[in-house]
C-alpha atoms as a PDB file:
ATOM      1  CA  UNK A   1      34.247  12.093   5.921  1.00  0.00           C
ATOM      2  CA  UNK A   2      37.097  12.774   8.403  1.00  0.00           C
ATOM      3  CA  UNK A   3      36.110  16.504  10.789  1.00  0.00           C
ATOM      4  CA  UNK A   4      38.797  18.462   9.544  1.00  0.00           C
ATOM      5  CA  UNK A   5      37.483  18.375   5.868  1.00  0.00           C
ATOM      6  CA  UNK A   6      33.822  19.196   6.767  1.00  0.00           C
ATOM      7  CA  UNK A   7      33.349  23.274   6.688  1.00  0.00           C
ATOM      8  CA  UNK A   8      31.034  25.278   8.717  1.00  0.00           C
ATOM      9  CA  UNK A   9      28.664  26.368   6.341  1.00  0.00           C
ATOM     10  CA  UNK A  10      28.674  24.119   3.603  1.00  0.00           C
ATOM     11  CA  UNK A  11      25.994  22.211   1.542  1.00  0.00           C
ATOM     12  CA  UNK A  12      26.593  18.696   1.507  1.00  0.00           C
ATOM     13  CA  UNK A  13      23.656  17.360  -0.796  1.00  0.00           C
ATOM     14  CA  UNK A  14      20.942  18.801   0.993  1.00  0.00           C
ATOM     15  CA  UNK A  15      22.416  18.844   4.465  1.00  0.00           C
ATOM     16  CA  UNK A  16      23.574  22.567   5.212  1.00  0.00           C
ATOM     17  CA  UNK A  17      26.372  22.006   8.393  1.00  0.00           C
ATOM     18  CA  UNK A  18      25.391  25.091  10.764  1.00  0.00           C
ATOM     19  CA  UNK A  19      27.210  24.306  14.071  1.00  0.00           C
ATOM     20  CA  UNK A  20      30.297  23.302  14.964  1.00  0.00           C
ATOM     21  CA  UNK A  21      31.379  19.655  15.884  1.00  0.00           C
ATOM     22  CA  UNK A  22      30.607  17.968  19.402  1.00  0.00           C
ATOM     23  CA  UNK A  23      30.834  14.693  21.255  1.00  0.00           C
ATOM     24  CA  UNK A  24      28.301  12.512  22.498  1.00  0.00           C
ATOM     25  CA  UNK A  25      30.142   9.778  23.980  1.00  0.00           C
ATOM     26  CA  UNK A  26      32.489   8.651  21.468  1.00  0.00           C
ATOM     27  CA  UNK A  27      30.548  10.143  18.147  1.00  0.00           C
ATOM     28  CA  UNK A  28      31.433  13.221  16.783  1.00  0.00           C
ATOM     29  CA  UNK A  29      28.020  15.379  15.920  1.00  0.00           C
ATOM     30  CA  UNK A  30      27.536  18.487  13.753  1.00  0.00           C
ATOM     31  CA  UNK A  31      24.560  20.703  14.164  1.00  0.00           C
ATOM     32  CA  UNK A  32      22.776  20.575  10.532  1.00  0.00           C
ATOM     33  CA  UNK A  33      19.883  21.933   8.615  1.00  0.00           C
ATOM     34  CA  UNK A  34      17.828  20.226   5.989  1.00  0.00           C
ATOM     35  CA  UNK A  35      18.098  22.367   2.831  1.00  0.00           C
ATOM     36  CA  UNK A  36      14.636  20.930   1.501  1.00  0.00           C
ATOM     37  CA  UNK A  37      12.481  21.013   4.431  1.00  0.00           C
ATOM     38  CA  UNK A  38      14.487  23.267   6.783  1.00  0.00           C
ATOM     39  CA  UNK A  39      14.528  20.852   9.919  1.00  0.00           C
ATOM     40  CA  UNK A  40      17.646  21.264  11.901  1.00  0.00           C
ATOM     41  CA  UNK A  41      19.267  18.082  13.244  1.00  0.00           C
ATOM     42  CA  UNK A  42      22.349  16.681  14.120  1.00  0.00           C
ATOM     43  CA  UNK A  43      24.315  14.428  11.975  1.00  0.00           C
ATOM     44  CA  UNK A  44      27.570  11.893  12.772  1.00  0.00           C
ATOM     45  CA  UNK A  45      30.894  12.978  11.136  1.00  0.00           C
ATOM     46  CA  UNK A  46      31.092  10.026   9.234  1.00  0.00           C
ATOM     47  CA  UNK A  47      27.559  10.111   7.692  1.00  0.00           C
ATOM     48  CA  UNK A  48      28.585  13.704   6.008  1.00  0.00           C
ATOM     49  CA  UNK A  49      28.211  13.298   2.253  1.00  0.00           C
ATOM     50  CA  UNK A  50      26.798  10.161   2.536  1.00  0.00           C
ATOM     51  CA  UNK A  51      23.702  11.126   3.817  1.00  0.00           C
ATOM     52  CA  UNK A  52      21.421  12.865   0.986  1.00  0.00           C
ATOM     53  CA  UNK A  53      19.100  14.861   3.352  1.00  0.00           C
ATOM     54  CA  UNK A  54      16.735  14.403   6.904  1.00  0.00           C
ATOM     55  CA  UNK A  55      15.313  11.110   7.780  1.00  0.00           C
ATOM     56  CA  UNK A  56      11.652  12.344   6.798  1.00  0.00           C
ATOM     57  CA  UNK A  57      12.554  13.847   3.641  1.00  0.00           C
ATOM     58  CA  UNK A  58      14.313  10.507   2.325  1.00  0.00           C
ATOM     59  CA  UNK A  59      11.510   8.499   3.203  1.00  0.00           C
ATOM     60  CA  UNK A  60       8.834  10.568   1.976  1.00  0.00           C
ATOM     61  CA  UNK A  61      10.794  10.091  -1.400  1.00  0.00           C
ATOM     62  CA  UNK A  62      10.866   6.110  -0.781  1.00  0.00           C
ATOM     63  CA  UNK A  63       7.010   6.213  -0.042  1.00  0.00           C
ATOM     64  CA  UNK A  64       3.766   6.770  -2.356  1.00  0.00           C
ATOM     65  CA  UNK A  65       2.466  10.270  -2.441  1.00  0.00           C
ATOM     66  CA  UNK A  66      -1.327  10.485  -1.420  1.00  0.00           C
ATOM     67  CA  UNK A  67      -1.304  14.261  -1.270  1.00  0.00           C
ATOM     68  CA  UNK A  68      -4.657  15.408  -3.025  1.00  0.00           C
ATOM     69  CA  UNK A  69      -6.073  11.954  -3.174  1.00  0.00           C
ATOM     70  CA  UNK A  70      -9.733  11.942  -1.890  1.00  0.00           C
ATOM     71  CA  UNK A  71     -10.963   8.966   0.533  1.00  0.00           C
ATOM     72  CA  UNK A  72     -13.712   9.196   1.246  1.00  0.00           C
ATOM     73  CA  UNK A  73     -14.825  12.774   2.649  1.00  0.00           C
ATOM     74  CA  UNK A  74     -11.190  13.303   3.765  1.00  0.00           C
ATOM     75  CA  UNK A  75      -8.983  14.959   1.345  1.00  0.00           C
ATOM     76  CA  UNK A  76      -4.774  14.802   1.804  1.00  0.00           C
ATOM     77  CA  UNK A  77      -3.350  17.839   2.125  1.00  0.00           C
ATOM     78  CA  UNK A  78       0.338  17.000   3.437  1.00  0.00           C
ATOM     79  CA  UNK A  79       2.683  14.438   4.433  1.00  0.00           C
ATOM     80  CA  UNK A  80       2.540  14.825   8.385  1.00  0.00           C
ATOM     81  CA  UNK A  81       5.629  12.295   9.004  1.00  0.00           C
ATOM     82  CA  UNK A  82       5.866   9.190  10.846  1.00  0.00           C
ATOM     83  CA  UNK A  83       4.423   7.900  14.848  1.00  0.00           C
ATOM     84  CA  UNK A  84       5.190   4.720  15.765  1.00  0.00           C
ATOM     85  CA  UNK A  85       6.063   2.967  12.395  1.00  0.00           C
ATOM     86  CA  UNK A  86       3.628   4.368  10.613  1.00  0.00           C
ATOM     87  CA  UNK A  87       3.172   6.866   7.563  1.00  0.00           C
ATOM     88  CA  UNK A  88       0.844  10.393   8.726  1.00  0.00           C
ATOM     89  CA  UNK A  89      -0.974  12.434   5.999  1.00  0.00           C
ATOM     90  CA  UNK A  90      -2.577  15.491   7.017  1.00  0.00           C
ATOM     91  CA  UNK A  91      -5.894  15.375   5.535  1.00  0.00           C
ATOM     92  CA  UNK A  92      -8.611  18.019   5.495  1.00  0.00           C
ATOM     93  CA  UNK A  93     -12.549  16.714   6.412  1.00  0.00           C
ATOM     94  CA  UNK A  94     -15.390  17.935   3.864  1.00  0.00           C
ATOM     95  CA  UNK A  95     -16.730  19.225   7.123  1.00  0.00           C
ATOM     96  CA  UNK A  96     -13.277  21.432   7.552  1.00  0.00           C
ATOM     97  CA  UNK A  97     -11.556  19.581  10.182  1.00  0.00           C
ATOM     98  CA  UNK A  98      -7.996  18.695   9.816  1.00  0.00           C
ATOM     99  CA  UNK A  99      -6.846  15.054  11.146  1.00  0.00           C
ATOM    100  CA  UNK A 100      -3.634  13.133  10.692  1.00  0.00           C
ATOM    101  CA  UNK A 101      -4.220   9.745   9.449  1.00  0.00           C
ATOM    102  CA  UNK A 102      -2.469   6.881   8.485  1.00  0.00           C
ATOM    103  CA  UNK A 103      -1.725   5.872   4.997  1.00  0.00           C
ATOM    104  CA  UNK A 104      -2.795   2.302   5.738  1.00  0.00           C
ATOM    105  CA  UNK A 105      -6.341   3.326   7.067  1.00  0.00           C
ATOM    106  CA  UNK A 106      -6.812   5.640   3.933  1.00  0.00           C
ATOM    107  CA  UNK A 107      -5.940   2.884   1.216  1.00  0.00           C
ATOM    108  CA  UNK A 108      -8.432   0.334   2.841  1.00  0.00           C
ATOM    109  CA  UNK A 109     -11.214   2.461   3.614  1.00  0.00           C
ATOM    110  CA  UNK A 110     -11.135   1.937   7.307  1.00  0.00           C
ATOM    111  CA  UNK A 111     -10.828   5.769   7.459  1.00  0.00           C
ATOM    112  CA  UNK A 112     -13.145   8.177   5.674  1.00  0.00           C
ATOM    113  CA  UNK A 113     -14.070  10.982   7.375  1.00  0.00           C
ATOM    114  CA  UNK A 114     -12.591  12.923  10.793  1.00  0.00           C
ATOM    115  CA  UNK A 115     -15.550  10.963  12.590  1.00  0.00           C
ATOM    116  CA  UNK A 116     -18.809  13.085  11.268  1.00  0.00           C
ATOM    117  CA  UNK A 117     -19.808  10.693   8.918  1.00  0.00           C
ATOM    118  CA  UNK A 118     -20.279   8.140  11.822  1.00  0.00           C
ATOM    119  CA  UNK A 119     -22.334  11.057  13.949  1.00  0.00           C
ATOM    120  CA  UNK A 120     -24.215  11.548  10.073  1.00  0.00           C
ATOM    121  CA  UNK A 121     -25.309   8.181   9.748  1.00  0.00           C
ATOM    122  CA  UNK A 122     -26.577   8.188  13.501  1.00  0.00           C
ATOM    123  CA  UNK A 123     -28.664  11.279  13.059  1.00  0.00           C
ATOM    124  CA  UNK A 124     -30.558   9.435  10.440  1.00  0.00           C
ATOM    125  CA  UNK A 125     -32.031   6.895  13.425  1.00  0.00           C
ATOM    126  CA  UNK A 126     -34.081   9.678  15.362  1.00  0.00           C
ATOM    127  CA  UNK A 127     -37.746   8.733  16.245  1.00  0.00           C
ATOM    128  CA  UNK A 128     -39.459  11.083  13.942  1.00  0.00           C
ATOM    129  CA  UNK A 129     -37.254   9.275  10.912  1.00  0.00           C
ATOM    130  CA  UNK A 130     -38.981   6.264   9.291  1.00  0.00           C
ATOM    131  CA  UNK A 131     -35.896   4.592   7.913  1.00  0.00           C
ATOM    132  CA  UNK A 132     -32.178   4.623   8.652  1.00  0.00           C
ATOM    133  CA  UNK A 133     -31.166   5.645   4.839  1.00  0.00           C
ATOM    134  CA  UNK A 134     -28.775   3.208   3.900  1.00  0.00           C
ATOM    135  CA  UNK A 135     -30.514   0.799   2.002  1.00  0.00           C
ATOM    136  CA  UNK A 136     -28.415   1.255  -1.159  1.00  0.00           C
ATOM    137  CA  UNK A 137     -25.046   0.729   1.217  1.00  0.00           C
ATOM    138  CA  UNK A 138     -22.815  -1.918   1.340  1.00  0.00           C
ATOM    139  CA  UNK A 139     -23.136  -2.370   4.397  1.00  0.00           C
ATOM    140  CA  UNK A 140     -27.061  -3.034   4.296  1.00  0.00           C
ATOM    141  CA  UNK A 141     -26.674  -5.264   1.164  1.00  0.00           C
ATOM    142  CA  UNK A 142     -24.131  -7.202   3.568  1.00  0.00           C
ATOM    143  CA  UNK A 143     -26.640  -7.521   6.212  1.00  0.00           C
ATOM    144  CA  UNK A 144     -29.308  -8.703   4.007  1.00  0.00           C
ATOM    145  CA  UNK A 145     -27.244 -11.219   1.939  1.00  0.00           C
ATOM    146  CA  UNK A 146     -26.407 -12.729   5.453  1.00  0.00           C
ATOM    147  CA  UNK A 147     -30.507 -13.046   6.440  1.00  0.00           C
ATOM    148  CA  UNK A 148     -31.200 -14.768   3.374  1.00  0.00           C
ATOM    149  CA  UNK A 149     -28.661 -17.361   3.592  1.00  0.00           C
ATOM    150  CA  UNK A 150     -29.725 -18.451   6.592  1.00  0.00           C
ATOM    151  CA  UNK A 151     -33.367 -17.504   6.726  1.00  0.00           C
ATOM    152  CA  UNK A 152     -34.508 -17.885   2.872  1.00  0.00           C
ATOM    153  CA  UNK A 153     -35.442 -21.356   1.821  1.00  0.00           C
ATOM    154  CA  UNK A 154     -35.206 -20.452  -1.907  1.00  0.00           C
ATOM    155  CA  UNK A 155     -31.524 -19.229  -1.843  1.00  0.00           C
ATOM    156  CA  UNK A 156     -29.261 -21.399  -3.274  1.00  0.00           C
ATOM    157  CA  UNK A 157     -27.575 -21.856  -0.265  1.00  0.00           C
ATOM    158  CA  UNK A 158     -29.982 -22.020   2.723  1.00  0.00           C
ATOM    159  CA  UNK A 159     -29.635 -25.932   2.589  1.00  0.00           C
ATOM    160  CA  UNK A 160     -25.823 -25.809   4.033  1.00  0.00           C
ATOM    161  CA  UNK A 161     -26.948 -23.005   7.080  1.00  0.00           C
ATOM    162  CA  UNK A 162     -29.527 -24.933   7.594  1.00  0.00           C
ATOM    163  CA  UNK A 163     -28.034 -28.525   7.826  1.00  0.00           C
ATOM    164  CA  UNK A 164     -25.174 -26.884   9.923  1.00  0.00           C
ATOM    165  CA  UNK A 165     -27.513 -25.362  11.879  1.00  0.00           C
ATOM    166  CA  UNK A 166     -26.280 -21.809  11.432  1.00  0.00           C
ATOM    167  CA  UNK A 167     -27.978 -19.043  12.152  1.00  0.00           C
ATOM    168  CA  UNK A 168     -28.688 -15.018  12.480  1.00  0.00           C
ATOM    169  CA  UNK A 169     -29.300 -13.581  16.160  1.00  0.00           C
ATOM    170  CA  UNK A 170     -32.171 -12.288  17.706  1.00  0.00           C
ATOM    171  CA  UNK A 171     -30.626  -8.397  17.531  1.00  0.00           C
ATOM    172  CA  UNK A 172     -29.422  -8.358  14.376  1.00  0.00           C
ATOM    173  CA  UNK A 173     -33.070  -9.701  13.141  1.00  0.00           C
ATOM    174  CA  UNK A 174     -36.365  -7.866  13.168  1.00  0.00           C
ATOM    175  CA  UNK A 175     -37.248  -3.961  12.475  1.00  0.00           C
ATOM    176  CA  UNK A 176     -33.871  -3.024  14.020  1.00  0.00           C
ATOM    177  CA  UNK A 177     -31.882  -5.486  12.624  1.00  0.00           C
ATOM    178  CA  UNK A 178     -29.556  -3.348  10.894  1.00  0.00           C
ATOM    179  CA  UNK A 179     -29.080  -0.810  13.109  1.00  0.00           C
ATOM    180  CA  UNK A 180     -27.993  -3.019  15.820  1.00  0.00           C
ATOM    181  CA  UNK A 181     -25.898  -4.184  13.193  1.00  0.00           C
ATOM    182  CA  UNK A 182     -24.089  -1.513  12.671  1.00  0.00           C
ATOM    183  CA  UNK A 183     -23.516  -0.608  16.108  1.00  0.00           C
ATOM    184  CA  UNK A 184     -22.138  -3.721  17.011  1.00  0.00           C
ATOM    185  CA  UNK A 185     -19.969  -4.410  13.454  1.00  0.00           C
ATOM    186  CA  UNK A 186     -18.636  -0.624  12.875  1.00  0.00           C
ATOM    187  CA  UNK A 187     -19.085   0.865   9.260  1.00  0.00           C
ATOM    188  CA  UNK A 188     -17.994  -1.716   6.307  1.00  0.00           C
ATOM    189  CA  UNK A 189     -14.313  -0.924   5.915  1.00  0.00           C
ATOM    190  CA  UNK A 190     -13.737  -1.289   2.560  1.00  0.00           C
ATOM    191  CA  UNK A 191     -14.434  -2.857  -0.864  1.00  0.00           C
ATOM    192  CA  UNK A 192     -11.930  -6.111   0.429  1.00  0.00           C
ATOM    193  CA  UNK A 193     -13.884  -6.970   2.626  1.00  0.00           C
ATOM    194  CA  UNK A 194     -17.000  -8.844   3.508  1.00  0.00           C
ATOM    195  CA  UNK A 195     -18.581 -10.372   7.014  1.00  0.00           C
ATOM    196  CA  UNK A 196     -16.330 -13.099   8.608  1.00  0.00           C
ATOM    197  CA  UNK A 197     -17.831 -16.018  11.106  1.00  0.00           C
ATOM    198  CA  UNK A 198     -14.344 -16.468  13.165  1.00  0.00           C
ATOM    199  CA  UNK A 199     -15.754 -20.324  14.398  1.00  0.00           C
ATOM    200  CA  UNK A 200     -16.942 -21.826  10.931  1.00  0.00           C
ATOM    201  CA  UNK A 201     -19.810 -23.502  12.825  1.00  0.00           C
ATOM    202  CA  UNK A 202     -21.246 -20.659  14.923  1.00  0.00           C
ATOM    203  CA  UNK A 203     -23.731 -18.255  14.429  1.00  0.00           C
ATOM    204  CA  UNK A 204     -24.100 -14.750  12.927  1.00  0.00           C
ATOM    205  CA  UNK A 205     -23.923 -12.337  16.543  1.00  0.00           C
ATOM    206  CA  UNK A 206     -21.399  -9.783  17.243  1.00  0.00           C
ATOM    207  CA  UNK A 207     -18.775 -12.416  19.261  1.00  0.00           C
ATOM    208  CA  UNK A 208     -18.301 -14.297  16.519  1.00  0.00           C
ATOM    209  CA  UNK A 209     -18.301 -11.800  13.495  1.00  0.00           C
ATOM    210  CA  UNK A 210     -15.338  -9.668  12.019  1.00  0.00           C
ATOM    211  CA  UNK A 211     -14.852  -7.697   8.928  1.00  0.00           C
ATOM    212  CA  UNK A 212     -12.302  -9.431   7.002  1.00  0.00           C
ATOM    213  CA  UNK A 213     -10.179  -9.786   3.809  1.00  0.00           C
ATOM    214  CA  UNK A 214     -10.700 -12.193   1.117  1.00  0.00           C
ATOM    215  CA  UNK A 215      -6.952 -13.675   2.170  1.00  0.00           C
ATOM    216  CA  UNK A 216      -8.590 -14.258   6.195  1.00  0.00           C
ATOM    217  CA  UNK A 217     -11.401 -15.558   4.941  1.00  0.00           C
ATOM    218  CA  UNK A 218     -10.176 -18.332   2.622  1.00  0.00           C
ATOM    219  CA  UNK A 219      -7.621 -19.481   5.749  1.00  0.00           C
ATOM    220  CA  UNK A 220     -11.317 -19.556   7.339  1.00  0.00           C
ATOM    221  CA  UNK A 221     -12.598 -22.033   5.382  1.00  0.00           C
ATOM    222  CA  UNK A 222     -13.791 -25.491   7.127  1.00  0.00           C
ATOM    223  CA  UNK A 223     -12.168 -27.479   4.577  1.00  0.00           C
ATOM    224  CA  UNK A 224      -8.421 -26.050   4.953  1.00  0.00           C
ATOM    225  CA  UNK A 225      -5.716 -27.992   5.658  1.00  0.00           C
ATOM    226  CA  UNK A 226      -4.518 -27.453   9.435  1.00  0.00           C
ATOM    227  CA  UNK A 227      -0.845 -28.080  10.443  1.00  0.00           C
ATOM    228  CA  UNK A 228       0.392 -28.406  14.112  1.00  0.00           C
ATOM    229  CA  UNK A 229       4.494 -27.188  13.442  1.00  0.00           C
ATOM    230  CA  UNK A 230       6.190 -25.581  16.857  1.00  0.00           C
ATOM    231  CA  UNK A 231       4.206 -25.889  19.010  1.00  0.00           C
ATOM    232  CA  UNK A 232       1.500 -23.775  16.715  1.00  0.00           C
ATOM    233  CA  UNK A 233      -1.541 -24.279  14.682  1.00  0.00           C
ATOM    234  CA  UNK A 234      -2.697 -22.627  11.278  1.00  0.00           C
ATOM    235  CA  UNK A 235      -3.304 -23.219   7.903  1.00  0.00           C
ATOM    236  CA  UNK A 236      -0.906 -24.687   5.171  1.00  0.00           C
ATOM    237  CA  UNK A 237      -1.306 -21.473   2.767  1.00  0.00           C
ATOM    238  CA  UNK A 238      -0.149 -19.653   6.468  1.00  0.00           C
ATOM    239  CA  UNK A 239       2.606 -21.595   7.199  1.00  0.00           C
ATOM    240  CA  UNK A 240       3.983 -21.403   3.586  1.00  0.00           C
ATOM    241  CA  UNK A 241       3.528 -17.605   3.891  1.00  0.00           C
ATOM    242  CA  UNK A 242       5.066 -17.860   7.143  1.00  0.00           C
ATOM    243  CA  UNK A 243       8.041 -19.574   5.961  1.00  0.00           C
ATOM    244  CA  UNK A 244       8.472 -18.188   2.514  1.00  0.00           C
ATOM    245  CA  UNK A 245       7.880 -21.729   0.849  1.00  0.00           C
ATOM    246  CA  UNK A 246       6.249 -22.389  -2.333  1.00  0.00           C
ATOM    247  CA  UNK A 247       2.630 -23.907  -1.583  1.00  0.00           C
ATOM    248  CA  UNK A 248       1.934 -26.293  -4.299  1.00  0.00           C
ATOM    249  CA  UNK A 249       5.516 -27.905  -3.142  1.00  0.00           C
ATOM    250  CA  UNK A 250       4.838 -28.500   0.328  1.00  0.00           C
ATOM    251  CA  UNK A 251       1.232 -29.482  -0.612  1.00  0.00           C
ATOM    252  CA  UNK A 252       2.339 -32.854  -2.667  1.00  0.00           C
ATOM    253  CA  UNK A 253       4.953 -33.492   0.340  1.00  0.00           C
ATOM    254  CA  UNK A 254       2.421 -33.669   2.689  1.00  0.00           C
ATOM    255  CA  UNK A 255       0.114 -35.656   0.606  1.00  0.00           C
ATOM    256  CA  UNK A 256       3.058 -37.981   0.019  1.00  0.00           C
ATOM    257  CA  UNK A 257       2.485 -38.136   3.748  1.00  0.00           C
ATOM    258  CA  UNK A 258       5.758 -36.200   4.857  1.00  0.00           C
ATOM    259  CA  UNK A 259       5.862 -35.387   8.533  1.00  0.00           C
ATOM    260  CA  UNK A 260       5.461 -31.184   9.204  1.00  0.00           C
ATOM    261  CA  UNK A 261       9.643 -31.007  10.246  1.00  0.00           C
ATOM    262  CA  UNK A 262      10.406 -32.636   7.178  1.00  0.00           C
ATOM    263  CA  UNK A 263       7.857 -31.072   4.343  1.00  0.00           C
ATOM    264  CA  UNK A 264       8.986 -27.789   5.464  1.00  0.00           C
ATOM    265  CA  UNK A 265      12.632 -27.654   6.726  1.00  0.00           C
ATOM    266  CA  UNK A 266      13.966 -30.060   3.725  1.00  0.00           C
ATOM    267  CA  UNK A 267      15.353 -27.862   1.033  1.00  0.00           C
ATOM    268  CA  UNK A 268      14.049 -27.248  -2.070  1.00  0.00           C
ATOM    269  CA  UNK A 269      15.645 -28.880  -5.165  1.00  0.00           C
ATOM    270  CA  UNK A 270      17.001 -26.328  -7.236  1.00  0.00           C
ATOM    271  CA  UNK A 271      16.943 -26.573 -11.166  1.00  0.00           C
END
């Protein structure tokens, strides 16, 4: 819109123009005023009447609204905006404090609580208590699925630990076990994911465990496929991800025995 049609004091969609127009270097500015959140800002000439309202109002209209969703012991009370590329929710603790968390750390579970549930479960491991509580957790049915694949000759799949050679460490074994589990793993982060051993043929210990999704976890797998493209390493499935190519495709290339530059810089064949 040119600056001699825009009026001092008019509504333009939701932007309300409140000050008259100045320069920063060659852009002409107005001072403006968000009509649905009230946040004043200044807007280019030639974005008046395009623009439909503030930068946080039209994204919090593009994004999915958690308010008074429950994770957890957290409930969301607000949308607090965005840091650093990422979406805030105010969120209010059973315990009454009030936190700003992410929306991607609410949806997986990382998050659920403004840290007292982490100070809860530590109370339980006083002297005078006998046990640490948590036996119908996740996180200690996770631990003891782990010890019995490696320690249990009767599960089903003690045979490949064993013939491997894998095995549990010394702290994450014995009457402690699963505290020192915990303090070295972090609470289980969410229904997605399980335990993770990063080097297929190392042990269960705290350098070579991760929480991770079902997605890392099958590009963990001994038996994947591992191309060298670039300069880089990493799975097929990774690379096709990567590169936005269809998997089974550049599978049968590759078993046709196609080199890595041509299997995935060939184009596809269009029908």
């Amino acid at each position: 819109m040119r600056v001699d049609e825009i009026i001092i004091g008019q509504r333009y969609n939701d932007i309300v123009i409140t000050g008259p127009v100045f320069k920063i270097g060659a852009t002409k500015y107005f001072s403006c005023k968000c009509a649905k959140c009230g946040k004043e800002f200044k807007i280019a000439a030639e974005f008046v009447g395009r623009n439909k309202c503030c930068k946080e109002c039209s994204y919090k209209e593009r994004i999915r609204d958690l308010t008074g969703n429950r994770y957890g012991r957290l409930v969301v009370l607000s949308f607090a905006g965005r840091r650093r590329g990422k979406t805030m929710w105010k969120c209010k603790c059973d315990c009454g404090t009030i936190k700003d968390v992410n929306s991607s750390d609410l949806l997986s579970g990382g998050t659920r609580s403004c840290g007292c549930l982490h100070r809860d479960v530590f109370s339980m491991w006083t002297p005078h208590n006998k046990t640490h509580g948590m036996k119908d957790t996740s996180e200690f049915n996770i631990w003891s699925m782990m010890k019995n694949r490696c320690t249990n000759p009767n599960c089903n799949r003690h045979q490949f630990y064993k013939d491997k050679g894998i095995k549990v460490c010394d702290r994450w074994l014995g009457p402690d076990g699963f505290i020192h589990f915990i303090e070295d793993m972090g609470m289980h982060p969410g229904p997605n994911y399980s335990i993770d051993r990063i080097d297929n043929d190392g042990d269960y210990c705290p350098e070579n465990c991760r929480w991770a999704t079902d997605k890392e976890q099958a590009n963990n797998h001994s038996n994947n496929i591992i191309i060298e493209y670039n300069g880089r390493k990493q799975t097929l499935a990774l690379w096709c991800d990567e590169l936005g190519l269809p998997y089974g495709t550049i599978w049968m290339r590759f078993r046709r025995g196609w080199s890595a530059k041509r299997a995935f810089e060939q184009p596809l064949r269009r029908w």
